[in-house]
PDB file of N, CA and C in Angstrom:
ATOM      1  N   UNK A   1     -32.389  -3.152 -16.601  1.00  0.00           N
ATOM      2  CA  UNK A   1     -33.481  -3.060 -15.661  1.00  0.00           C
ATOM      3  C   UNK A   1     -33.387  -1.779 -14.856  1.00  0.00           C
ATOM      4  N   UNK A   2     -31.882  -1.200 -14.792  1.00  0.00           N
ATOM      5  CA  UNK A   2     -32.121  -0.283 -14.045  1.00  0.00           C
ATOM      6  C   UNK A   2     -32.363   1.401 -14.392  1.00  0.00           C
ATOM      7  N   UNK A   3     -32.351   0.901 -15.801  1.00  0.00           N
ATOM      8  CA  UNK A   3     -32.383   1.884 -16.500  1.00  0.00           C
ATOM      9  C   UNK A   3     -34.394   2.124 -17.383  1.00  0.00           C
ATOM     10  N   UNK A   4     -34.494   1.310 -16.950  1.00  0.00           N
ATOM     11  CA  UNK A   4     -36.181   0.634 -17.084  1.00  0.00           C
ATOM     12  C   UNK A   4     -36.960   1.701 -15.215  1.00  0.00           C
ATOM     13  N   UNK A   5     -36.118   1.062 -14.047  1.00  0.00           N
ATOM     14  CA  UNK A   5     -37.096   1.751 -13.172  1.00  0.00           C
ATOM     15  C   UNK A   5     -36.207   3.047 -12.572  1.00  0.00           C
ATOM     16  N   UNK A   6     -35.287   3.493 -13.890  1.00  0.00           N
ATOM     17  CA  UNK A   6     -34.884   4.454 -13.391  1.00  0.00           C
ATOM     18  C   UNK A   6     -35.969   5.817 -12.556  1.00  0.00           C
ATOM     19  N   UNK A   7     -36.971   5.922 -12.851  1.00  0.00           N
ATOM     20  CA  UNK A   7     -38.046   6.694 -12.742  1.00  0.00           C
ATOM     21  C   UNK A   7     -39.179   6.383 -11.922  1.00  0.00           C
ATOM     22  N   UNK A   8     -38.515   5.129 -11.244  1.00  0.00           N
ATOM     23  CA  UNK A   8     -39.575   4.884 -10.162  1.00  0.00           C
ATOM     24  C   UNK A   8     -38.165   4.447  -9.239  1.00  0.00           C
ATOM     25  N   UNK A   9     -38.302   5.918  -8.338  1.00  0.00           N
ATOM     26  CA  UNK A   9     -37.240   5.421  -6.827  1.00  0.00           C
ATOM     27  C   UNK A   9     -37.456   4.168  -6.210  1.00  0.00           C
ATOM     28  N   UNK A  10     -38.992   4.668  -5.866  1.00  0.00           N
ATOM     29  CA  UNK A  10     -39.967   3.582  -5.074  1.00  0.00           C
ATOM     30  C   UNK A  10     -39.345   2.081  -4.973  1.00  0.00           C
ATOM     31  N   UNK A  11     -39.620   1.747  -6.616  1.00  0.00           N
ATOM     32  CA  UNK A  11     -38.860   0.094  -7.166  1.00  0.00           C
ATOM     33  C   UNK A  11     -37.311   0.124  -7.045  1.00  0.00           C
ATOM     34  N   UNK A  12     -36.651   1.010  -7.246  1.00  0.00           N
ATOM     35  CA  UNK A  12     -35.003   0.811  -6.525  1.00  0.00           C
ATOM     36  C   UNK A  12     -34.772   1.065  -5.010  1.00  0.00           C
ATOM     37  N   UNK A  13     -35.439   1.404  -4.611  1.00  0.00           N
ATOM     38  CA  UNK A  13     -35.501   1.403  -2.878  1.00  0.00           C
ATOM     39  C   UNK A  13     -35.607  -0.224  -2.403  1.00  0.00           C
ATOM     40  N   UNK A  14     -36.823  -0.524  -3.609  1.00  0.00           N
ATOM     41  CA  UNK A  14     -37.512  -1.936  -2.911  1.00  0.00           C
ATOM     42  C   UNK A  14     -36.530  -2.951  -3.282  1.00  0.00           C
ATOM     43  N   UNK A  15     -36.021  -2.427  -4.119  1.00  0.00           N
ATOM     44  CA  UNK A  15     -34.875  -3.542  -4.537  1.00  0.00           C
ATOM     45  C   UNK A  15     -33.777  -3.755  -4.595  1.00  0.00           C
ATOM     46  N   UNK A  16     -33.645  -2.318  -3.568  1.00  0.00           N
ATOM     47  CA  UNK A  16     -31.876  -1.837  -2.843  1.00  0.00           C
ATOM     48  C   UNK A  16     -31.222  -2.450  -4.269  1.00  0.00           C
ATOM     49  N   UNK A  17     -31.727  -1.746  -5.518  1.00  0.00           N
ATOM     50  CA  UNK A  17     -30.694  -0.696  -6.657  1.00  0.00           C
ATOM     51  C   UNK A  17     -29.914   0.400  -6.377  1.00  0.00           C
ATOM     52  N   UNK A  18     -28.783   0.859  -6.971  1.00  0.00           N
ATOM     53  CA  UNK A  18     -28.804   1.942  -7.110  1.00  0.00           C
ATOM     54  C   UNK A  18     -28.762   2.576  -8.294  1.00  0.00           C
ATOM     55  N   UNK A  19     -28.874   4.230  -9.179  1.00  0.00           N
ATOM     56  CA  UNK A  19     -28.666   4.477 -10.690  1.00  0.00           C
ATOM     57  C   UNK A  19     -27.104   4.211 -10.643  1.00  0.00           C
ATOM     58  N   UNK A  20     -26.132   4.181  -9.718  1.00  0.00           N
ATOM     59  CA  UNK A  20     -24.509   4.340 -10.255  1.00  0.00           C
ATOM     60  C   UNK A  20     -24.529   3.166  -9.869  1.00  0.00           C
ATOM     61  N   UNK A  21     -23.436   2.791 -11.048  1.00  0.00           N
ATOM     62  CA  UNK A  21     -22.347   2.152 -11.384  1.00  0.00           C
ATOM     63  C   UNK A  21     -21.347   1.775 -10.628  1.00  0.00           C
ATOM     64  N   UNK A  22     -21.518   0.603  -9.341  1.00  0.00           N
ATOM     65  CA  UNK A  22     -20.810   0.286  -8.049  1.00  0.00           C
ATOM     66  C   UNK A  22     -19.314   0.120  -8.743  1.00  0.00           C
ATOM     67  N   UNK A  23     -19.426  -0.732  -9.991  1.00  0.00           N
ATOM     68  CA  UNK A  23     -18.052  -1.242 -10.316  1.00  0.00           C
ATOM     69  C   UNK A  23     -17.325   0.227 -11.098  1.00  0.00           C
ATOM     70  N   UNK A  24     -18.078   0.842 -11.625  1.00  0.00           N
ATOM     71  CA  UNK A  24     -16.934   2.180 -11.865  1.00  0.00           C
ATOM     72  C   UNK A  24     -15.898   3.048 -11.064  1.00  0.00           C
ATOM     73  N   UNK A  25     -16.255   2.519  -9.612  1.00  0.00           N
ATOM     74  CA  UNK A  25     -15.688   3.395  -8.530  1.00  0.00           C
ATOM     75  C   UNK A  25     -14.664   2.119  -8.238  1.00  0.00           C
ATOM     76  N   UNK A  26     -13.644   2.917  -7.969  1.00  0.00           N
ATOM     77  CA  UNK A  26     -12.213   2.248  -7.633  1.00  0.00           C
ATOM     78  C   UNK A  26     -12.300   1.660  -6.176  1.00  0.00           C
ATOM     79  N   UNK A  27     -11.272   0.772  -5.722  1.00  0.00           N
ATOM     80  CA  UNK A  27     -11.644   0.170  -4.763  1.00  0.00           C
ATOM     81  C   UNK A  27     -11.638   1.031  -3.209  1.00  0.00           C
ATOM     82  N   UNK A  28     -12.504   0.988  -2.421  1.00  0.00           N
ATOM     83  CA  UNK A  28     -13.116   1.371  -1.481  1.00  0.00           C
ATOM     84  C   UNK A  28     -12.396   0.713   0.072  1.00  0.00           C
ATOM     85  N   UNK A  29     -11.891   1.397   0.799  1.00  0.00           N
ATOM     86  CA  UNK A  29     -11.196   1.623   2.062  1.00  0.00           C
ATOM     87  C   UNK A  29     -11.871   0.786   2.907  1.00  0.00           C
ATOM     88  N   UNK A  30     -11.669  -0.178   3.476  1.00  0.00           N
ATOM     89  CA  UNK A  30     -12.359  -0.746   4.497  1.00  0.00           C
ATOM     90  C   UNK A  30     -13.362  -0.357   5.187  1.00  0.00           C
ATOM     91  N   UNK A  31     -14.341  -0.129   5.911  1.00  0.00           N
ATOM     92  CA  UNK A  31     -14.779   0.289   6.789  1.00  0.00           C
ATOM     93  C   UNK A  31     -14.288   0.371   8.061  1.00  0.00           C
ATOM     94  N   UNK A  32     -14.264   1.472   8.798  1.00  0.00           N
ATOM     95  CA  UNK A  32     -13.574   2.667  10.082  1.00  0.00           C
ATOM     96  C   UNK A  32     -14.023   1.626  11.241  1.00  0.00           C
ATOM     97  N   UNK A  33     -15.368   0.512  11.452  1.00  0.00           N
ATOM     98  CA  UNK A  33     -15.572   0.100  12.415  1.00  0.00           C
ATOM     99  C   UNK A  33     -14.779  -0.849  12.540  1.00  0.00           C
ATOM    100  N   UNK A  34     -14.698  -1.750  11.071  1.00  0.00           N
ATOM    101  CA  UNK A  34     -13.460  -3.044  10.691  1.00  0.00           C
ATOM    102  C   UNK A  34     -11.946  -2.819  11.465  1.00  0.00           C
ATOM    103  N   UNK A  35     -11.721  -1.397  10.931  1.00  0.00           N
ATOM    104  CA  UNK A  35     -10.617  -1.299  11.649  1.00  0.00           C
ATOM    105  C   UNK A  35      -9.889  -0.890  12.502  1.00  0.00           C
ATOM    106  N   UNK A  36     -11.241  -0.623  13.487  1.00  0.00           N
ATOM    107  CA  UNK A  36     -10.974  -0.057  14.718  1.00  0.00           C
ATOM    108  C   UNK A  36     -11.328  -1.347  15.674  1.00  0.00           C
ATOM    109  N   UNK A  37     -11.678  -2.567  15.413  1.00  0.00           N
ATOM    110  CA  UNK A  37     -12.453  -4.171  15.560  1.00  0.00           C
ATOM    111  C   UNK A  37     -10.779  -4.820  15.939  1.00  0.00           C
ATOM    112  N   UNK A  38     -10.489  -4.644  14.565  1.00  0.00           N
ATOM    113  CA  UNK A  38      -9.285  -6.124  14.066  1.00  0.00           C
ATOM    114  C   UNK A  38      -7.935  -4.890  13.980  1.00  0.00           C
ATOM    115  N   UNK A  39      -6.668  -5.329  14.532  1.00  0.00           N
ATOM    116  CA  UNK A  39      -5.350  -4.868  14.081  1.00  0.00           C
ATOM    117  C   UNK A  39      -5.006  -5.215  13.118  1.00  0.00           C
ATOM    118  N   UNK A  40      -4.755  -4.607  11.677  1.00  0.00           N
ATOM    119  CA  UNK A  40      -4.283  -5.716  10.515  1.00  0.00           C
ATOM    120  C   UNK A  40      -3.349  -6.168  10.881  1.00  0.00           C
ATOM    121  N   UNK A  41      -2.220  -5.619  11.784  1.00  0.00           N
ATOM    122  CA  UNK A  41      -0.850  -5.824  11.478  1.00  0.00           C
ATOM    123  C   UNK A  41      -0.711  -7.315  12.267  1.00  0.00           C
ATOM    124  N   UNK A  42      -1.629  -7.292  12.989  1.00  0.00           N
ATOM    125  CA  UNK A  42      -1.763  -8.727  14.380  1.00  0.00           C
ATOM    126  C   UNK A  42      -1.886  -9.579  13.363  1.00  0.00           C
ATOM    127  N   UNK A  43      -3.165  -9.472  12.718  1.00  0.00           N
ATOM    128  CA  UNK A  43      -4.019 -10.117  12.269  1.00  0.00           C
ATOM    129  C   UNK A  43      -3.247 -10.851  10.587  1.00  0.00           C
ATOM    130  N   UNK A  44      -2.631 -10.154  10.179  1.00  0.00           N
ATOM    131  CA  UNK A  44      -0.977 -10.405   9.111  1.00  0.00           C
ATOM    132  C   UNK A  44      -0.385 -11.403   9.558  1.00  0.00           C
ATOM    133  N   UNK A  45       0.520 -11.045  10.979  1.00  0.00           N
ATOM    134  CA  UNK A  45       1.004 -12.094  11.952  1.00  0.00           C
ATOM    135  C   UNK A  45       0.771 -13.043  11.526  1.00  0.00           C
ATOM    136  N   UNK A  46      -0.566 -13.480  12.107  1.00  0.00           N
ATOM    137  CA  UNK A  46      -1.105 -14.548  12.721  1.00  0.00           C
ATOM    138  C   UNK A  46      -1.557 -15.529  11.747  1.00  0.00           C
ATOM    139  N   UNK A  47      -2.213 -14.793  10.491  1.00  0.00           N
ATOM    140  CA  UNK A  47      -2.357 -15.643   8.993  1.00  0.00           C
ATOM    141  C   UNK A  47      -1.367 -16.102   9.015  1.00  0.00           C
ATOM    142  N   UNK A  48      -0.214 -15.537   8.660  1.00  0.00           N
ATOM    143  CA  UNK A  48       1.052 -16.225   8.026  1.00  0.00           C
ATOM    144  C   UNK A  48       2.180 -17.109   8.943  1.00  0.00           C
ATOM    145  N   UNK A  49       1.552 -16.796  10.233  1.00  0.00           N
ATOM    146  CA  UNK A  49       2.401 -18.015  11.219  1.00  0.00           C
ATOM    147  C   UNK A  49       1.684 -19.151  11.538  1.00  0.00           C
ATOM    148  N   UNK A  50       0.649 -19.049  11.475  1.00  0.00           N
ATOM    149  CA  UNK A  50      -0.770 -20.550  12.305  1.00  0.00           C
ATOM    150  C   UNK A  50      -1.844 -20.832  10.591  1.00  0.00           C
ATOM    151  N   UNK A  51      -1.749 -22.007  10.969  1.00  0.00           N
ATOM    152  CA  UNK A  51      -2.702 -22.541   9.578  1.00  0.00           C
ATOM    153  C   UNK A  51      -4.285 -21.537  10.046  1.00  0.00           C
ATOM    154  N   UNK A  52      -4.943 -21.252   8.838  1.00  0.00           N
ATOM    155  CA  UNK A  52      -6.299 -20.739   9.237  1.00  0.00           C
ATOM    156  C   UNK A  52      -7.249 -20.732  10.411  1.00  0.00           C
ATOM    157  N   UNK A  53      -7.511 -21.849  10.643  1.00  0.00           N
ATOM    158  CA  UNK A  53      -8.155 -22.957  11.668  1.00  0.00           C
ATOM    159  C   UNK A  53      -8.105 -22.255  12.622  1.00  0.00           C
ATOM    160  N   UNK A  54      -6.692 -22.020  13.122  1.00  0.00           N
ATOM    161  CA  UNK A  54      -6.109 -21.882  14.571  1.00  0.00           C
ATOM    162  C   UNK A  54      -6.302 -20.555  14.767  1.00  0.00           C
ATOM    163  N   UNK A  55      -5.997 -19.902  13.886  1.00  0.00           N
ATOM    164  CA  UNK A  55      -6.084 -17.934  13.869  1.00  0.00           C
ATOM    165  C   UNK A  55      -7.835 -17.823  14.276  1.00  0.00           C
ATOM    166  N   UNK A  56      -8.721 -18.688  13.405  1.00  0.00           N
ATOM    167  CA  UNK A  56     -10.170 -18.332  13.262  1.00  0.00           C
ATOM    168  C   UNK A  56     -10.811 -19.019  14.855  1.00  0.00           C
ATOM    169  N   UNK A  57     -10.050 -19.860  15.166  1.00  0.00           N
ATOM    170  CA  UNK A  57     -10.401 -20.053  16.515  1.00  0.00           C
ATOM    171  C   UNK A  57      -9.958 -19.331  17.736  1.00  0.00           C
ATOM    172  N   UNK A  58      -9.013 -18.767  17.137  1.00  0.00           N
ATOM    173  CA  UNK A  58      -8.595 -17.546  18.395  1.00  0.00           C
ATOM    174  C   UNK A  58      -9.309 -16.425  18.504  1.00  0.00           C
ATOM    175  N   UNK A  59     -10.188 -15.882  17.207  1.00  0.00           N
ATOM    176  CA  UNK A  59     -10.901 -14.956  16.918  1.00  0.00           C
ATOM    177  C   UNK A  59     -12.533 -15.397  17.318  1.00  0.00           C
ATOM    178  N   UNK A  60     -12.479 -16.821  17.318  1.00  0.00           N
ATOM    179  CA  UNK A  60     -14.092 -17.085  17.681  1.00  0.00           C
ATOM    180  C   UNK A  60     -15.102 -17.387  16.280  1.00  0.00           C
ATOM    181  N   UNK A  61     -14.503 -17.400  15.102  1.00  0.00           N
ATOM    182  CA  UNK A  61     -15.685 -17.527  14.235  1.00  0.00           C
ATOM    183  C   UNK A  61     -15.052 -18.956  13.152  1.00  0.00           C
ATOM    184  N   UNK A  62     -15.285 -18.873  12.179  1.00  0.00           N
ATOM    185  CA  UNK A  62     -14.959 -19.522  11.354  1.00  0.00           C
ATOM    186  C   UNK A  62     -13.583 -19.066  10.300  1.00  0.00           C
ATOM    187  N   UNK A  63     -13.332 -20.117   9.559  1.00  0.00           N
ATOM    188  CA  UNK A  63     -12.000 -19.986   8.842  1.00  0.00           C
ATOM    189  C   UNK A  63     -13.189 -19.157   7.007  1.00  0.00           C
ATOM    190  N   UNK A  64     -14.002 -19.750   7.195  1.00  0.00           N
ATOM    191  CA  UNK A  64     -14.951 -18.536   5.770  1.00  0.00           C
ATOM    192  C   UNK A  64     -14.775 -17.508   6.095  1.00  0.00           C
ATOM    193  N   UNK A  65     -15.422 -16.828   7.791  1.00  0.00           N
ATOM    194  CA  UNK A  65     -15.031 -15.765   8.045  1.00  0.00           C
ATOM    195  C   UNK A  65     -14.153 -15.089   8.067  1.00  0.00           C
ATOM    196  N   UNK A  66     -13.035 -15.897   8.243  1.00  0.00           N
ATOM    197  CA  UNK A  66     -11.868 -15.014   8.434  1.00  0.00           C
ATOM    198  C   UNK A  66     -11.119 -15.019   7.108  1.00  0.00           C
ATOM    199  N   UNK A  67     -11.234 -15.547   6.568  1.00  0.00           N
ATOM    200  CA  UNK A  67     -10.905 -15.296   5.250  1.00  0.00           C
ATOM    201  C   UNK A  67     -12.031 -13.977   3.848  1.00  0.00           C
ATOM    202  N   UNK A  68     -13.132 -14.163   5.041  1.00  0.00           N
ATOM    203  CA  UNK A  68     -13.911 -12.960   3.970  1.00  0.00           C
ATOM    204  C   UNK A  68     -13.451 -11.188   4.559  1.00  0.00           C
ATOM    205  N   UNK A  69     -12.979 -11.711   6.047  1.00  0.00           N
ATOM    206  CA  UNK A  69     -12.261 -10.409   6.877  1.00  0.00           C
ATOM    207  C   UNK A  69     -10.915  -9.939   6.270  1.00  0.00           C
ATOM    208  N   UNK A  70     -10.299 -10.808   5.885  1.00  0.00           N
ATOM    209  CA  UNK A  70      -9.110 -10.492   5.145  1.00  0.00           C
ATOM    210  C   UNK A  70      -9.108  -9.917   4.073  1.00  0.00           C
ATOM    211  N   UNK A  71     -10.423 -10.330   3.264  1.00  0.00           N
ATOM    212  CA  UNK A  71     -10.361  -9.646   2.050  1.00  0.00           C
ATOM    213  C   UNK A  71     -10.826  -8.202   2.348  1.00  0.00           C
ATOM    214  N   UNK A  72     -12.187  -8.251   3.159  1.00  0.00           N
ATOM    215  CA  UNK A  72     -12.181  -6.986   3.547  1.00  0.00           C
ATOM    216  C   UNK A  72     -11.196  -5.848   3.866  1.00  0.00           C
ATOM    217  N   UNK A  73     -10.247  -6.378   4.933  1.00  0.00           N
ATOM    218  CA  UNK A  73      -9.184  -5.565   5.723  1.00  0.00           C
ATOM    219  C   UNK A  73      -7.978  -5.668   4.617  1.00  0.00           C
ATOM    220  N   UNK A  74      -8.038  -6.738   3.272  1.00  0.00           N
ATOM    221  CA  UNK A  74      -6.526  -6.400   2.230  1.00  0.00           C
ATOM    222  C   UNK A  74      -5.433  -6.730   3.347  1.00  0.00           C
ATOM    223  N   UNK A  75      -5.694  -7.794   3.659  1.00  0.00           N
ATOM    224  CA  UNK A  75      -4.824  -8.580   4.076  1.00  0.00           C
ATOM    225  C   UNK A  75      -4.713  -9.831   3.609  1.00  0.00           C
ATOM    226  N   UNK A  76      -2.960 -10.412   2.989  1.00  0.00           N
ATOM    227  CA  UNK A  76      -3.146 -11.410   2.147  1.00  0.00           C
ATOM    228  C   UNK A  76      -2.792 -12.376   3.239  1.00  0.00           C
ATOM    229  N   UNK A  77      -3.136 -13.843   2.365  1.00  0.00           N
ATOM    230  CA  UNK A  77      -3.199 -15.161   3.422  1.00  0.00           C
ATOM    231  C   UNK A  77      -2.925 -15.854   2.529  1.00  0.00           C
ATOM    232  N   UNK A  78      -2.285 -16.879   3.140  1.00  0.00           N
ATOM    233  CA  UNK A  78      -1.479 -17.807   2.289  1.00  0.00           C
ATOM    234  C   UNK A  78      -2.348 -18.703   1.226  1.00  0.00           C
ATOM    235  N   UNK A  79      -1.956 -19.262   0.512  1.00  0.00           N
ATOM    236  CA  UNK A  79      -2.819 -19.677  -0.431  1.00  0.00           C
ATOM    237  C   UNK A  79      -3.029 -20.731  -0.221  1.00  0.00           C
ATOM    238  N   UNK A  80      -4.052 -21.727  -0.923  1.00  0.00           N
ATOM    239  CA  UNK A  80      -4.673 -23.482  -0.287  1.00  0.00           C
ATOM    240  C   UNK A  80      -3.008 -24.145  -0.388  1.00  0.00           C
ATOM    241  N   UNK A  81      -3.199 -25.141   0.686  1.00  0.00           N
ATOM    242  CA  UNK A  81      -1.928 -26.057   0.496  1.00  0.00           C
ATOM    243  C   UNK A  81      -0.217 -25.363   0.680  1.00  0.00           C
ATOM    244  N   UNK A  82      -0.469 -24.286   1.339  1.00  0.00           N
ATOM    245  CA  UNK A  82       0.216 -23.565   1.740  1.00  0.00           C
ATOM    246  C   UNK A  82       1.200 -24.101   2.869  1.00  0.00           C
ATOM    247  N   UNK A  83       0.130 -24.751   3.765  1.00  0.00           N
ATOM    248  CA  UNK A  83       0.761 -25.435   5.291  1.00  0.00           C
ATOM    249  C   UNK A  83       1.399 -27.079   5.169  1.00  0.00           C
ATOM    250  N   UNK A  84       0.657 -27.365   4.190  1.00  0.00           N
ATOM    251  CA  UNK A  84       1.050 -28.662   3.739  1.00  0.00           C
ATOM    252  C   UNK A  84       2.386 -28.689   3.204  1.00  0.00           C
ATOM    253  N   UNK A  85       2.543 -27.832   2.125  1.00  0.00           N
ATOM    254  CA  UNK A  85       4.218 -27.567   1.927  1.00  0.00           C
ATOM    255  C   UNK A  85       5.232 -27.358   2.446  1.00  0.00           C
ATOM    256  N   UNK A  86       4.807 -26.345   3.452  1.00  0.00           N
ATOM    257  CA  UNK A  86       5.636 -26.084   4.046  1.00  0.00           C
ATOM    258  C   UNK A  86       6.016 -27.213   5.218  1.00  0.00           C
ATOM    259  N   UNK A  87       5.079 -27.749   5.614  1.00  0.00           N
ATOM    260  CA  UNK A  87       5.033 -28.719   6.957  1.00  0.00           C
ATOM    261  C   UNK A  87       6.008 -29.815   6.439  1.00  0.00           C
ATOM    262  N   UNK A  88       5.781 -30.248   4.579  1.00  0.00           N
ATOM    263  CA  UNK A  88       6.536 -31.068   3.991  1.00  0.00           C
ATOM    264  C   UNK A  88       7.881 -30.936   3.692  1.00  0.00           C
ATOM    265  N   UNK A  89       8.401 -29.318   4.106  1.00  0.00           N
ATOM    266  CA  UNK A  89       9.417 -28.867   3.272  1.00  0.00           C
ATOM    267  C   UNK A  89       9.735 -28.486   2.630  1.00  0.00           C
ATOM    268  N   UNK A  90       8.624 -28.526   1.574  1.00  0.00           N
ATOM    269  CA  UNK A  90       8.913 -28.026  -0.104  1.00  0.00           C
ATOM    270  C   UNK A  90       8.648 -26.206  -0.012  1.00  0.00           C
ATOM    271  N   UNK A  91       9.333 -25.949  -0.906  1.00  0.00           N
ATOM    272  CA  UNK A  91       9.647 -24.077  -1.201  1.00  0.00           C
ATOM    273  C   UNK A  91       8.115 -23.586  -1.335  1.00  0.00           C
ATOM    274  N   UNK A  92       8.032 -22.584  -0.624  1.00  0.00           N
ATOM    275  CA  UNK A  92       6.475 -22.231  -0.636  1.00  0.00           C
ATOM    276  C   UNK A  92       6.889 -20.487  -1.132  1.00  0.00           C
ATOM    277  N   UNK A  93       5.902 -20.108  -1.338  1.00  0.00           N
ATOM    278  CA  UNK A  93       5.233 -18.427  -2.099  1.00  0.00           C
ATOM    279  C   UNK A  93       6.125 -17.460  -0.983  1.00  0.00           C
ATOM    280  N   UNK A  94       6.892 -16.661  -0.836  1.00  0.00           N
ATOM    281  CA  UNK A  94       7.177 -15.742  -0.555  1.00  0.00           C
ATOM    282  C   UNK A  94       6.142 -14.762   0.353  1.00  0.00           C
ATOM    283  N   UNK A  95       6.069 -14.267   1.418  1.00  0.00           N
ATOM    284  CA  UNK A  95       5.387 -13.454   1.922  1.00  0.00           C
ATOM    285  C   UNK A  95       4.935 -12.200   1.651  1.00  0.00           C
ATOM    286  N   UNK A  96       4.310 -11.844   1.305  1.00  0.00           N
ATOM    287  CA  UNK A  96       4.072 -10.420   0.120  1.00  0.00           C
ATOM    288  C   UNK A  96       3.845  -9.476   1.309  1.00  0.00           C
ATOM    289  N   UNK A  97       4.207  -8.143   1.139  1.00  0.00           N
ATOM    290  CA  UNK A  97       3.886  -7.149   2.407  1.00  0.00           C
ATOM    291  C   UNK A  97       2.875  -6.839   2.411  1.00  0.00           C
ATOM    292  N   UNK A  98       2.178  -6.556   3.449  1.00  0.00           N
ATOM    293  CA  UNK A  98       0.914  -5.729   3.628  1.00  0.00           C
ATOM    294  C   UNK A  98       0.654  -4.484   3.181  1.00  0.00           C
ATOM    295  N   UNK A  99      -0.333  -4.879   2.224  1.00  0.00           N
ATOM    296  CA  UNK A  99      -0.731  -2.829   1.181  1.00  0.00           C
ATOM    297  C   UNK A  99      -1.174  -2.387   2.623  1.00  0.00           C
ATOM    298  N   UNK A 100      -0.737  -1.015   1.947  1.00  0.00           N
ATOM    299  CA  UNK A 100      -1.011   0.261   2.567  1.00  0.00           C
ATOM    300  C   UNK A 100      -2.655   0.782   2.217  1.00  0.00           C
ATOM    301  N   UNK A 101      -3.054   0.941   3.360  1.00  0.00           N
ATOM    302  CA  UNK A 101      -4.636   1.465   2.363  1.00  0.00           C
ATOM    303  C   UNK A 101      -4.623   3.242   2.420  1.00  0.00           C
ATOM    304  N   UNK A 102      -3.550   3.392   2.638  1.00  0.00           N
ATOM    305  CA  UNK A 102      -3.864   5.121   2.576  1.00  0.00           C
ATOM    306  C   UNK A 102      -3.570   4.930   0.317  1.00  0.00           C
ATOM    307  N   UNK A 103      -3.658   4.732   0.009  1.00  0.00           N
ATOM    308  CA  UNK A 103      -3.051   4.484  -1.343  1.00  0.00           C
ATOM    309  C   UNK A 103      -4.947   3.952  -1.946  1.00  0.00           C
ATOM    310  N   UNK A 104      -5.575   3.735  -1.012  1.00  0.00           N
ATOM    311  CA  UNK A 104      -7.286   3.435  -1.208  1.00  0.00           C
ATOM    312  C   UNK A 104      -7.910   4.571  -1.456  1.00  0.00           C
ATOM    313  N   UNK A 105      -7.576   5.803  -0.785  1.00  0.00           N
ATOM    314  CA  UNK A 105      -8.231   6.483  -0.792  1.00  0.00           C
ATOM    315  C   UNK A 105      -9.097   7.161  -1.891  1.00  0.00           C
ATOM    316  N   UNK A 106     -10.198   7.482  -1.641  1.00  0.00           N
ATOM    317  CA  UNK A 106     -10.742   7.581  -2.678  1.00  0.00           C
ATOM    318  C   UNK A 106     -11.255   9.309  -2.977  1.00  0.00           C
ATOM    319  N   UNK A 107     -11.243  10.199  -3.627  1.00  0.00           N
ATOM    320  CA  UNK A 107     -11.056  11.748  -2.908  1.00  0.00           C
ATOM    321  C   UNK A 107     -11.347  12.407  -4.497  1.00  0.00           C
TER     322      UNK A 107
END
């Protein structure tokens, strides 16, 4: 299709297309407002010490949200059933370090 209204801007304007290829470009650096907003390094913390819930209520929004912020900011969070294990005892996932996003850059 997009190669159909390649020749009419007009219809990719209207249909916020673009001609490139979003997925050919390697992954893309957070946005500068994101992370001038949120500290990752707090925000790392706080995933991996307080079940979701509690972090997303300290922040004011929801646990969707804050889990779609994480992906944004490449910050990992524990995985489902994470708190349950651990609360139970049983051996849970290892804490993985926080990527570096200078290694994002895209240039």
């Amino acid at each position: 299709m997009r190669e159909h209204l390649a020749s009419e801007s007009w219809h990719l304007a209207r249909l916020k297309l673009d001609i490139e290829d979003k997925q050919s470009k390697g992954p893309q650096p957070p946005p500068a407002y994101l992370r001038a907003q949120y500290n990752r390094e707090e925000l790392y913390e706080k995933v991996w010490s307080l079940p979701t819930r509690e972090v997303a209520k300290h922040y004011g929004f929801s646990d969707v949200r804050l889990g779609k912020l994480c992906k944004i900011l490449r910050v990992p969070k524990p995985g489902r059933r994470y708190w349950a294990k651990r609360e139970a005892g049983k051996p849970t996932l290892k804490r993985p370090p926080l990527p570096l996003l200078e290694k994002l850059k895209v240039g």
